[in-house]
Protein backbone atom coordinates (compact mmCIF):
# COMPACT_ATOMS: atom_id res chain seq x y z
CA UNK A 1 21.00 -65.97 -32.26
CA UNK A 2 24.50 -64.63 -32.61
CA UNK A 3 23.82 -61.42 -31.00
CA UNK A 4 22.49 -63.58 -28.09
CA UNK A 5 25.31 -65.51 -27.68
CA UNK A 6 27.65 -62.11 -27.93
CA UNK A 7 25.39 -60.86 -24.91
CA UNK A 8 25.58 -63.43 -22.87
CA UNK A 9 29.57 -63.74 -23.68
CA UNK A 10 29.56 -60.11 -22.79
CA UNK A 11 27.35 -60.33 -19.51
CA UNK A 12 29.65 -63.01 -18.37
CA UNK A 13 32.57 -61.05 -18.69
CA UNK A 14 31.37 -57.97 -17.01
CA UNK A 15 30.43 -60.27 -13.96
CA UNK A 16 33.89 -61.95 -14.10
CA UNK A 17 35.57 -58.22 -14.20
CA UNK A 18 33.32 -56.56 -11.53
CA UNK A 19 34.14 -59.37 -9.09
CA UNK A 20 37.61 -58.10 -9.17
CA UNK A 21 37.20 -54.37 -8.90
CA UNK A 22 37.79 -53.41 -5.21
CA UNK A 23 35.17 -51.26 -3.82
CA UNK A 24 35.85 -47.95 -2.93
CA UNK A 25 33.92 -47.93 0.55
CA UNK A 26 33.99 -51.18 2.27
CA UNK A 27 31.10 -53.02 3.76
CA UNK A 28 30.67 -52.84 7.88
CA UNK A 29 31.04 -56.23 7.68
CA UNK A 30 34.21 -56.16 5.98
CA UNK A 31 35.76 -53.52 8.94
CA UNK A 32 34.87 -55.85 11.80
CA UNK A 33 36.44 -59.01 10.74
CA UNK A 34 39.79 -56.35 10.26
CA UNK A 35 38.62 -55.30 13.83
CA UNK A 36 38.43 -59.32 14.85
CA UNK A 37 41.45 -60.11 13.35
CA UNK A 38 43.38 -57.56 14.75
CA UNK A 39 42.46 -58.03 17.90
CA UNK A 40 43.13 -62.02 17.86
CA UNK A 41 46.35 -61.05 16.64
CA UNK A 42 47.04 -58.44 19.60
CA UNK A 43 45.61 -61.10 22.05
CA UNK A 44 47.52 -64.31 20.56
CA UNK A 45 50.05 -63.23 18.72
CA UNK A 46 50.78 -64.76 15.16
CA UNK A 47 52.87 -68.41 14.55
CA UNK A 48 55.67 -68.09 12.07
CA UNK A 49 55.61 -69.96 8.80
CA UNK A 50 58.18 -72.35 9.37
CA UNK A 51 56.28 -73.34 12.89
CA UNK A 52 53.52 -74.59 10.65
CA UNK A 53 53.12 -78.66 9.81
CA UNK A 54 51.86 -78.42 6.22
CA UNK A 55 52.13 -82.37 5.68
């Protein structure tokens, strides 16, 4: 039973690790919402910080 619990201790490690790695190649996905957000930025512009109501 201890060696299961180890595993399992282990396994959820390695998940909590690997979801922090950055991949090396990144998903098409991932390249058009750069490609959206770019463009949104070119087309709008971006609002400064201090512009912002945060209450």
């Amino acid at each position: 039973m201890m060696h299961t619990l180890k595993r399992i201790n282990f396994l959820k490690l390695k998940q909590m690790v690997v979801k922090f790695i950055p991949e090396t190649v990144p998903e098409p996905d991932e390249i058009t919402a750069i490609m959206e957000g770019r463009k949104g930025r070119e087309e709008h512009g971006t609002i400064p910080h201090e512009a912002i109501n945060w209450e």
